[in-house]
C-alpha atoms as a PDB file:
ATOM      1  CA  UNK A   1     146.556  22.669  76.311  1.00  0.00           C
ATOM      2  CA  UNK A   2     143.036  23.001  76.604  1.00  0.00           C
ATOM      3  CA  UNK A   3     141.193  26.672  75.611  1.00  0.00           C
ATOM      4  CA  UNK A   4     140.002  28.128  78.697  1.00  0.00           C
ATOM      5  CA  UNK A   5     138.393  31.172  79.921  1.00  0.00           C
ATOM      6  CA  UNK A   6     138.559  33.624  82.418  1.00  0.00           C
ATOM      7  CA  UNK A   7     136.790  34.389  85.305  1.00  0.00           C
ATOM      8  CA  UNK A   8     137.515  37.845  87.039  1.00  0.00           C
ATOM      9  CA  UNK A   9     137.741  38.756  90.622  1.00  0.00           C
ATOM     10  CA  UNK A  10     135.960  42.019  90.053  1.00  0.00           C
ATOM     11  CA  UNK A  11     133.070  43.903  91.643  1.00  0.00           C
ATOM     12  CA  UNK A  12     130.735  42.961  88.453  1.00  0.00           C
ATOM     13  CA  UNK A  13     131.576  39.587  89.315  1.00  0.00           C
ATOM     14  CA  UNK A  14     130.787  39.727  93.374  1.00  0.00           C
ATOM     15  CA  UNK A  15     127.531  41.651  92.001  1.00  0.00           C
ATOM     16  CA  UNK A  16     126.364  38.988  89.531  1.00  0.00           C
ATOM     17  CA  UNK A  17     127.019  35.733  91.729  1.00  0.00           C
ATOM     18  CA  UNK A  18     124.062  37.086  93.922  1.00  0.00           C
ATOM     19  CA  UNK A  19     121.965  36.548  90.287  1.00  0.00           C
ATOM     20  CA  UNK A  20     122.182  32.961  89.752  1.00  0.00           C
ATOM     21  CA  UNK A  21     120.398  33.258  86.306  1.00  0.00           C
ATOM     22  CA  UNK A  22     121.860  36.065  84.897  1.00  0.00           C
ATOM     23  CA  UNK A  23     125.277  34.681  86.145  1.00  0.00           C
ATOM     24  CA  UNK A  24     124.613  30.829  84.413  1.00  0.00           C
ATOM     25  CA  UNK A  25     123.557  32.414  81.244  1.00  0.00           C
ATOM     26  CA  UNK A  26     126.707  34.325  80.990  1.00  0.00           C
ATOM     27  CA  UNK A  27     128.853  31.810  82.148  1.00  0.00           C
ATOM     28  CA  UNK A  28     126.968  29.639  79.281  1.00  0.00           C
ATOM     29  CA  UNK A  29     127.548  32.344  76.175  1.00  0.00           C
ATOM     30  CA  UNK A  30     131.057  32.775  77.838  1.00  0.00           C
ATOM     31  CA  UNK A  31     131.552  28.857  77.662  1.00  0.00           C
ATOM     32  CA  UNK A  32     130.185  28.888  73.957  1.00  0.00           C
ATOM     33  CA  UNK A  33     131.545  31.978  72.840  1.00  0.00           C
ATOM     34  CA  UNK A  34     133.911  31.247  69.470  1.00  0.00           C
ATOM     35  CA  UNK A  35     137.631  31.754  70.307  1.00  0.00           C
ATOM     36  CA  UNK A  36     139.263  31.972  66.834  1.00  0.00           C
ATOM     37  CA  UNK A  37     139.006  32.957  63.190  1.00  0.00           C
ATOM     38  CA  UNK A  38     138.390  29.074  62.230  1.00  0.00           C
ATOM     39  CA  UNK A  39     135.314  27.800  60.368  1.00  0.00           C
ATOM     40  CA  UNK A  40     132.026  28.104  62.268  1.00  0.00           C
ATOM     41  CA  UNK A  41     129.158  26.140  60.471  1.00  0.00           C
ATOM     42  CA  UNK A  42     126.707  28.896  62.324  1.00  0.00           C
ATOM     43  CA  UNK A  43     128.512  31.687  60.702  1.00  0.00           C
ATOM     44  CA  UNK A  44     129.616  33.279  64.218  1.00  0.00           C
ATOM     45  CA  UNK A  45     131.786  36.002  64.296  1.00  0.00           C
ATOM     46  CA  UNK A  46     135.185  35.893  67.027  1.00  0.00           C
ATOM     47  CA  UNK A  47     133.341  36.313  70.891  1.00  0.00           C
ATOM     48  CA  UNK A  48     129.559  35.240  69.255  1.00  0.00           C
ATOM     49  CA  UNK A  49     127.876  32.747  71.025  1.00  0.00           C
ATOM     50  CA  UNK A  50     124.312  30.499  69.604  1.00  0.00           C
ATOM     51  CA  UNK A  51     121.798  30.617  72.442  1.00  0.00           C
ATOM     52  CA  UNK A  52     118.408  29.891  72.907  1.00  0.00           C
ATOM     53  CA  UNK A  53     117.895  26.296  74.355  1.00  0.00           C
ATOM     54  CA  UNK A  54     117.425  27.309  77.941  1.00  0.00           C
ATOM     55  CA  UNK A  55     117.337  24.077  79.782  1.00  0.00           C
ATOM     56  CA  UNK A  56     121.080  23.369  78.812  1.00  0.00           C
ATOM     57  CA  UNK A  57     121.716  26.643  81.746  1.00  0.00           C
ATOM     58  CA  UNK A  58     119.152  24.871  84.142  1.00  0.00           C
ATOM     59  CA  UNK A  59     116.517  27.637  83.569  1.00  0.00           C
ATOM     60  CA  UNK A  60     112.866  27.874  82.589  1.00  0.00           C
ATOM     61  CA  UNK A  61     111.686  29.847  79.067  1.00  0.00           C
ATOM     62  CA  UNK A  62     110.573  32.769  81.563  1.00  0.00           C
ATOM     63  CA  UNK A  63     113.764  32.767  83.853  1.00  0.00           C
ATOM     64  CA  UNK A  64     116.147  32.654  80.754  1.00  0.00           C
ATOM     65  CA  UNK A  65     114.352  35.309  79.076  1.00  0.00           C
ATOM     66  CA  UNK A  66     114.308  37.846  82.075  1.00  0.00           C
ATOM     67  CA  UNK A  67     118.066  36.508  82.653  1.00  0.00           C
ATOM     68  CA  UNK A  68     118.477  37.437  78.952  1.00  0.00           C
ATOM     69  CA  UNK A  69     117.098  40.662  79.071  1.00  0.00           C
ATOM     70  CA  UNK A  70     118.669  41.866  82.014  1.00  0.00           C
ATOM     71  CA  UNK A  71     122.239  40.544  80.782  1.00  0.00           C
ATOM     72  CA  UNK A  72     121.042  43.149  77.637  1.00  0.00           C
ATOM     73  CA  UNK A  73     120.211  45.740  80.103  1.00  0.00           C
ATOM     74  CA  UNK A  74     123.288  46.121  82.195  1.00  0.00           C
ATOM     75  CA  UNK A  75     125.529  46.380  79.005  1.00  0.00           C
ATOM     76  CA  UNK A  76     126.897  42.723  79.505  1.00  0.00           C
ATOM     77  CA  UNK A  77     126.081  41.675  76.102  1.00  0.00           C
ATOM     78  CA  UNK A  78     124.605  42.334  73.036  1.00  0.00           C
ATOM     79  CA  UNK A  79     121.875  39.469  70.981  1.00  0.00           C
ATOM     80  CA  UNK A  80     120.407  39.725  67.511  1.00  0.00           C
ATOM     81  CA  UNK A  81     118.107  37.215  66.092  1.00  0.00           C
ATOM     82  CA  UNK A  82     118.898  34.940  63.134  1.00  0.00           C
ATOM     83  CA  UNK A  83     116.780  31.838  61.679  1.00  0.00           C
ATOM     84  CA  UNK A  84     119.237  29.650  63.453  1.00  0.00           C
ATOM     85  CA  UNK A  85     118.499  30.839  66.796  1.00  0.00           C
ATOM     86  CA  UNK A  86     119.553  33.947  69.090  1.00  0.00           C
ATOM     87  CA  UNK A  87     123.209  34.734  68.936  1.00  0.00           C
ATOM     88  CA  UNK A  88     125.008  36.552  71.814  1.00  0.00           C
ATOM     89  CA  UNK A  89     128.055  38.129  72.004  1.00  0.00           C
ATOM     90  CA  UNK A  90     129.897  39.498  75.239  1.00  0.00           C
ATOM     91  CA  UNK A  91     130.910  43.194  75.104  1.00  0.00           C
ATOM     92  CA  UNK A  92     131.536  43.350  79.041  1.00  0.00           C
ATOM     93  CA  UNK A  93     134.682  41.194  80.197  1.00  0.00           C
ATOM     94  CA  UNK A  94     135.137  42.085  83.626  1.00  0.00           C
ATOM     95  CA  UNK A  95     132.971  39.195  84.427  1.00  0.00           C
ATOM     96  CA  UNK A  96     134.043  36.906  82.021  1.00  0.00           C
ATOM     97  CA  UNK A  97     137.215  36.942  79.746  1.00  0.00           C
ATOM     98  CA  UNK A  98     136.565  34.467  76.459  1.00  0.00           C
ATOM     99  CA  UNK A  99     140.496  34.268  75.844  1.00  0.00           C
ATOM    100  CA  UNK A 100     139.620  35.053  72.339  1.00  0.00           C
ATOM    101  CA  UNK A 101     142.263  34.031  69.868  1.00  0.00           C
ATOM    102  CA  UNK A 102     143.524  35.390  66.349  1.00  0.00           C
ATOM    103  CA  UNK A 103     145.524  33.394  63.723  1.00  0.00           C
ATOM    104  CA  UNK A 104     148.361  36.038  62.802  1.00  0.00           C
ATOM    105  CA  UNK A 105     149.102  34.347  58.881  1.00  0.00           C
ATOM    106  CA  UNK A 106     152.394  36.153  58.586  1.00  0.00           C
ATOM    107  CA  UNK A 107     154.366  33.930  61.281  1.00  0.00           C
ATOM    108  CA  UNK A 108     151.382  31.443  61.866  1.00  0.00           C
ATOM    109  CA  UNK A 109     151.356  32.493  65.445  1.00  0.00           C
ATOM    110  CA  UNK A 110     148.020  32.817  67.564  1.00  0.00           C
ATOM    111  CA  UNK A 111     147.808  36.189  69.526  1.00  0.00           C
ATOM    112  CA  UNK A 112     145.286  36.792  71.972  1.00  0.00           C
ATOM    113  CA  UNK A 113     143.102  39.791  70.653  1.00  0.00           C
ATOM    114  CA  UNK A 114     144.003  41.488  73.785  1.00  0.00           C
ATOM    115  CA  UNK A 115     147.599  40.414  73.616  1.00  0.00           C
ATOM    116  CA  UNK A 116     149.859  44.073  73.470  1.00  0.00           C
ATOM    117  CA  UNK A 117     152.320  44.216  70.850  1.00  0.00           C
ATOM    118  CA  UNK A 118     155.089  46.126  72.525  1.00  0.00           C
ATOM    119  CA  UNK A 119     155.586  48.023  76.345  1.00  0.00           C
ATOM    120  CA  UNK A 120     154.792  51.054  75.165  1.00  0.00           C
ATOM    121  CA  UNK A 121     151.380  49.311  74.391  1.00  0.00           C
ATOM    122  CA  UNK A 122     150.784  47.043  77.578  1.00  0.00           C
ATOM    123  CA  UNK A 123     151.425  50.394  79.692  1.00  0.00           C
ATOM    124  CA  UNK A 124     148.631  52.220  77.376  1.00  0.00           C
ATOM    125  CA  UNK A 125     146.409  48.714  77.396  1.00  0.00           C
ATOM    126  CA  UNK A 126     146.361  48.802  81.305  1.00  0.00           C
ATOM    127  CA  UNK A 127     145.542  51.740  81.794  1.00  0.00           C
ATOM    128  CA  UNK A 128     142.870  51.884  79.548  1.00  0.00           C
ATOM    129  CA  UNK A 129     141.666  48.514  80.914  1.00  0.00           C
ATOM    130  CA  UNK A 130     141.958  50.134  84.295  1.00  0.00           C
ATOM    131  CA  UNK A 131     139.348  52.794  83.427  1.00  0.00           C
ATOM    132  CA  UNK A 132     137.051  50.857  81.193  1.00  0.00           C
ATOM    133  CA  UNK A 133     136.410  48.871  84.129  1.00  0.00           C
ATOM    134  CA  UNK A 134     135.885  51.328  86.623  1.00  0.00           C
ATOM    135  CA  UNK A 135     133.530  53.273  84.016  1.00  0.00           C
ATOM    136  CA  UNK A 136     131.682  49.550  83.679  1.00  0.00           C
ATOM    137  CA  UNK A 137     131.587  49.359  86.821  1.00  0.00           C
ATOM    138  CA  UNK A 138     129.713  52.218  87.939  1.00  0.00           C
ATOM    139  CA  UNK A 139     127.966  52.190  85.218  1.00  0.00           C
ATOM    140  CA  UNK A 140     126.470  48.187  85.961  1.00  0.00           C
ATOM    141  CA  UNK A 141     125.828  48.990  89.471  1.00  0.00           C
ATOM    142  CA  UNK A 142     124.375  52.339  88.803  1.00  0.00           C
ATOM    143  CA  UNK A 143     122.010  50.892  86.501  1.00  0.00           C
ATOM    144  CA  UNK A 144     120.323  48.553  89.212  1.00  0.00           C
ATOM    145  CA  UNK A 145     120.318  51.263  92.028  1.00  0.00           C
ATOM    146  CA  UNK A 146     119.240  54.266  89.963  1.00  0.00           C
ATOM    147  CA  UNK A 147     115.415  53.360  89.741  1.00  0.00           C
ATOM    148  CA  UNK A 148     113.240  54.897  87.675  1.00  0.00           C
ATOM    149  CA  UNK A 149     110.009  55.306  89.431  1.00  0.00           C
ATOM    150  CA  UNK A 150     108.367  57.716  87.469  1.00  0.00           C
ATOM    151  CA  UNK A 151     108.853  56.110  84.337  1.00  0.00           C
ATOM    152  CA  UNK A 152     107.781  52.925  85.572  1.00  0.00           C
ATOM    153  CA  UNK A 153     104.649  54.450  87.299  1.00  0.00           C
ATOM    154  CA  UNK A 154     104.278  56.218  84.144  1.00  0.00           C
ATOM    155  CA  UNK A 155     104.164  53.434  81.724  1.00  0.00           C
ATOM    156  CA  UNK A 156     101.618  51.831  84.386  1.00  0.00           C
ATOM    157  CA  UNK A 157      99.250  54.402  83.696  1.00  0.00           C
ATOM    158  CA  UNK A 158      99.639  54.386  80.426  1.00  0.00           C
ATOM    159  CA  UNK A 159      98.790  50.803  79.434  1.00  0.00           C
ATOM    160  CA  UNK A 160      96.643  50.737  82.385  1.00  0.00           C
ATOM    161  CA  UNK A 161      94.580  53.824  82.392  1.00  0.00           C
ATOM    162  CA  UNK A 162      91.472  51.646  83.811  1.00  0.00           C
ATOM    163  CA  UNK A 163      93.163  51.328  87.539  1.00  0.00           C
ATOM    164  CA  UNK A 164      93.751  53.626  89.918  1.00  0.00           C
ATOM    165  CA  UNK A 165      96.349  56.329  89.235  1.00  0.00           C
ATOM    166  CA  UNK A 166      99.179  54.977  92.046  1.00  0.00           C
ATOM    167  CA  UNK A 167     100.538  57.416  95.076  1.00  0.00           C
ATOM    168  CA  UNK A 168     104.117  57.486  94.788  1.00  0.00           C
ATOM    169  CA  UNK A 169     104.645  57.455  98.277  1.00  0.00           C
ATOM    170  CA  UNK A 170     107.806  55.721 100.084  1.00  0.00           C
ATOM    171  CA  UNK A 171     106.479  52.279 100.776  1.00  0.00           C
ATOM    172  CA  UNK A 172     105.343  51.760  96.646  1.00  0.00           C
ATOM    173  CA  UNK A 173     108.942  53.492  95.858  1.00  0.00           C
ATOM    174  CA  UNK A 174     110.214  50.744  98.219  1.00  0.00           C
ATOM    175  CA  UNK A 175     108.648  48.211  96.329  1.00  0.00           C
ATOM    176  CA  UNK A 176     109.292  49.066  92.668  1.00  0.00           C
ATOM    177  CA  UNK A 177     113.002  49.371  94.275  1.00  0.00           C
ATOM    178  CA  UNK A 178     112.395  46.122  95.022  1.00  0.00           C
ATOM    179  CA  UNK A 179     111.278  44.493  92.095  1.00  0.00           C
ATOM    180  CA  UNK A 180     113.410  46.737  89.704  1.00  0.00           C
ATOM    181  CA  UNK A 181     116.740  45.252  91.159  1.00  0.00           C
ATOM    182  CA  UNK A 182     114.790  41.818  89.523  1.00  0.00           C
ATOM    183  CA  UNK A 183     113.834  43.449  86.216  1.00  0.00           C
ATOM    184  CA  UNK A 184     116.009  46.417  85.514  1.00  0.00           C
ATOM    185  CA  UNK A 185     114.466  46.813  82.437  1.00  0.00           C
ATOM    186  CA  UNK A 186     111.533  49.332  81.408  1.00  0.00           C
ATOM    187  CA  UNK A 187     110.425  47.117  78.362  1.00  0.00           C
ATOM    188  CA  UNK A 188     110.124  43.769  80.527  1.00  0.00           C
ATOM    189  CA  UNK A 189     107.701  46.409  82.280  1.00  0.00           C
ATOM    190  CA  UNK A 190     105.955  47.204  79.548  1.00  0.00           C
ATOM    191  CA  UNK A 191     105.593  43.676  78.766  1.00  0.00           C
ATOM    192  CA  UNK A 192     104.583  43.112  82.227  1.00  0.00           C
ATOM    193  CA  UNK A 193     101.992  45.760  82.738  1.00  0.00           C
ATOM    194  CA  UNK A 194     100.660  44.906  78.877  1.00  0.00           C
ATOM    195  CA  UNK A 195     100.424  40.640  80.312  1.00  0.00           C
ATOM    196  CA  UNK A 196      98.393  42.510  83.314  1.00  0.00           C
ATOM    197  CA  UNK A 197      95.952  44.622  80.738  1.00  0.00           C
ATOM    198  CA  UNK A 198      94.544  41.024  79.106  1.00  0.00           C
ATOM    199  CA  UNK A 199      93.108  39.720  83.013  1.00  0.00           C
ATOM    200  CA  UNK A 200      89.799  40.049  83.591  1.00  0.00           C
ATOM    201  CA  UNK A 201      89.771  39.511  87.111  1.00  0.00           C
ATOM    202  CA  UNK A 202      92.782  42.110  87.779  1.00  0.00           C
ATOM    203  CA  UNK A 203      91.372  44.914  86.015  1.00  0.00           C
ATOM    204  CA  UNK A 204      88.395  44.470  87.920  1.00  0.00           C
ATOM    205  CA  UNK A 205      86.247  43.255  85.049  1.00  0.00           C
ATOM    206  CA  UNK A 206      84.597  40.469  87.131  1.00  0.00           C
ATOM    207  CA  UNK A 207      84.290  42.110  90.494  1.00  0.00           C
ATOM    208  CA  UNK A 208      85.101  44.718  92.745  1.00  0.00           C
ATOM    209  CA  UNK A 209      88.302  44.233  93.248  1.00  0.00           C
ATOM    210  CA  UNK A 210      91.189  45.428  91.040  1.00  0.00           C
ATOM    211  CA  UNK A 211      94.789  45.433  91.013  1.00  0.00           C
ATOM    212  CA  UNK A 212      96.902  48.009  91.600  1.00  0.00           C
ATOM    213  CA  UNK A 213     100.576  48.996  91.498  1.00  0.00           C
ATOM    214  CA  UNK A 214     101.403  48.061  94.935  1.00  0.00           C
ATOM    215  CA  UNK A 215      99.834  44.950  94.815  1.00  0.00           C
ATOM    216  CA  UNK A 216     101.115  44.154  91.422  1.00  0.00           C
ATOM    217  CA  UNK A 217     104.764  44.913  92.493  1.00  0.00           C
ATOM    218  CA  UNK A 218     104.271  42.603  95.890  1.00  0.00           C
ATOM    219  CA  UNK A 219     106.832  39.633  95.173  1.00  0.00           C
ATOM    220  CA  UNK A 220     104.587  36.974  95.908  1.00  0.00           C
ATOM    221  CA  UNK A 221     102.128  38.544  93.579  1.00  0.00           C
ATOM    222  CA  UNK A 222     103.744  39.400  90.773  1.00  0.00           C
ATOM    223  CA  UNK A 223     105.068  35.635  91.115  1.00  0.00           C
ATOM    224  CA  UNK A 224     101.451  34.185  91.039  1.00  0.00           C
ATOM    225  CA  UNK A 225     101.159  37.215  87.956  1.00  0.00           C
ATOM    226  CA  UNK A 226     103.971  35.984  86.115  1.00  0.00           C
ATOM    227  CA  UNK A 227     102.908  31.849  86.833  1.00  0.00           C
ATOM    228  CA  UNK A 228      99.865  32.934  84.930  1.00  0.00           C
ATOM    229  CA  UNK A 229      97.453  32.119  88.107  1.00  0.00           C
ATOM    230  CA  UNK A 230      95.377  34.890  87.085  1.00  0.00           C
ATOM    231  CA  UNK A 231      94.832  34.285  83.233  1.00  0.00           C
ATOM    232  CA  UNK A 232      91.615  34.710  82.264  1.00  0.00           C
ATOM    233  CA  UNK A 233      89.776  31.043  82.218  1.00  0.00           C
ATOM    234  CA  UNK A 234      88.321  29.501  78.967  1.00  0.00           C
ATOM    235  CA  UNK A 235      84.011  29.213  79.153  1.00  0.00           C
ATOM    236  CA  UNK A 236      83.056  25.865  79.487  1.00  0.00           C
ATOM    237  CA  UNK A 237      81.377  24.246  77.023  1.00  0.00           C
ATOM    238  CA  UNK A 238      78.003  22.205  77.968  1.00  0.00           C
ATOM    239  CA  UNK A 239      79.628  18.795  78.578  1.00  0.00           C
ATOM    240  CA  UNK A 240      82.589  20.380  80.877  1.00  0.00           C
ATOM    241  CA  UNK A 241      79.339  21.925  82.526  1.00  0.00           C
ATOM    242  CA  UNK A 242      77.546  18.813  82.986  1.00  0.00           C
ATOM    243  CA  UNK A 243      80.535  16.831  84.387  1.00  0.00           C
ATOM    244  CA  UNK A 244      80.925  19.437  86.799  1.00  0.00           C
ATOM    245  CA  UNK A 245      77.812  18.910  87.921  1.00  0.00           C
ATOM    246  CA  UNK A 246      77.941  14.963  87.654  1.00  0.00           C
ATOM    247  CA  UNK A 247      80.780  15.029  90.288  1.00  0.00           C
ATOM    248  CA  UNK A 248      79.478  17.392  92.771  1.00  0.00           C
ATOM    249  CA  UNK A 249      76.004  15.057  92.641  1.00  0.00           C
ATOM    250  CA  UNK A 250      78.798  12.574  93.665  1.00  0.00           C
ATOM    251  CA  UNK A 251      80.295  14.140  96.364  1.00  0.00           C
ATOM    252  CA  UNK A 252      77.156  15.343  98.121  1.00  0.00           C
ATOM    253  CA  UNK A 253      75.718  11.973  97.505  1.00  0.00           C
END
């Protein structure tokens, strides 16, 4: 018989298929996840998964790393870095059960880690099961309603004293309610807000104009933002000038 894993009907599970990424990437650490005790020639532990090589989910380096750290986030799994690449390991099965498997020397019999040994045990296991999930439960869906605006709107001022202190009024709370169901993760905003502190032309260092929180936290903006349409441009050197000027001789005849 072929190993297989699980796939719960659960709440976590109903939640998750509405986040295509995050839900591939698990499915992918699930699928790779080691099952037994046996020799691993990455060193991986029972349940540990080598990631890293996000095209085999379908997803680009961006889109697998915000998957990645929102998987992180909402207490689905834990990752630590080795030279061999990222290794991932799920702590969360109520989305995904790996069917792990131990080698039991004494009778040469595989149990399944979550196997109970006696009745006594499976009534104790269930139970305990029972409330593990409910507690994960609330606790994963808690952690993408419960928004932190004032730490986010904090952090914005922080790394970017140079813009305009934001109103925390209902349409901005709106739209970092918005966004935050994306990224429910303060240091991908910190990462954000830091990307946003290196362009010019949003700071306002090459016009008028400036960004600001609302804008930034518009979803077609922070797309173009995150696309890198507003990195700030190279000078050109005098030949890239010239040419430049060659072809609009050209055009105007």
């Amino acid at each position: 018989m072929l190993p297989f894993i699980q796939m719960m009907r659960s709440e976590e599970t109903r939640e998750l298929l509405q986040r295509p990424n995050e839900f591939m990437l698990l499915a992918l650490i699930a699928y790779r996840a080691k099952r037994t005790n046996g020799f691993s020639a990455h060193n991986l532990e029972i349940g540990e998964a080598l990631i890293g090589d996000h095209k085999s989910c379908g997803l680009t380096r961006q889109k697998y790393r915000s998957a990645l750290n929102n998987l992180r986030a909402w207490q689905f799994i834990t990752t630590k870095t080795t030279n061999k690449g990222t290794i991932a390991k799920i702590i969360n099965s109520n989305v995904f059960n790996v069917n792990c498997e131990i080698v039991n020397h004494q009778d040469n019999q595989k149990i399944s880690i979550e196997q109970p040994l006696n009745n006594h045990q499976t009534t104790t296991n269930n139970n305990d099961k029972k409330e593990k999930k409910g507690k994960n439960e609330r606790d994963t869906l808690s952690s993408i309603s419960r928004c932190p605006y004032q730490k986010i709107t904090q952090i914005f001022s922080d790394l970017l004293p140079e813009l305009p202190t934001p109103n925390l009024d209902n349409n901005l709370k709106k739209q970092i309610r918005s966004r935050w169901k994306e990224h429910p993760d303060l240091e991908w905003w910190r990462w954000y807000f830091a990307g946003v502190s290196g362009c010019d032309f949003l700071m306002g260092r090459k016009s008028d104009w400036h960004a600001t929180l609302h804008w930034l936290t518009g979803p077609q903006n922070m797309s173009k933002v995150l696309n890198g349409q507003y990195l700030n441009r190279k000078p050109m050197d005098a030949n890239q000038a010239a040419g430049q000027e060659f072809v609009r001789e050209v055009r105007n005849g």
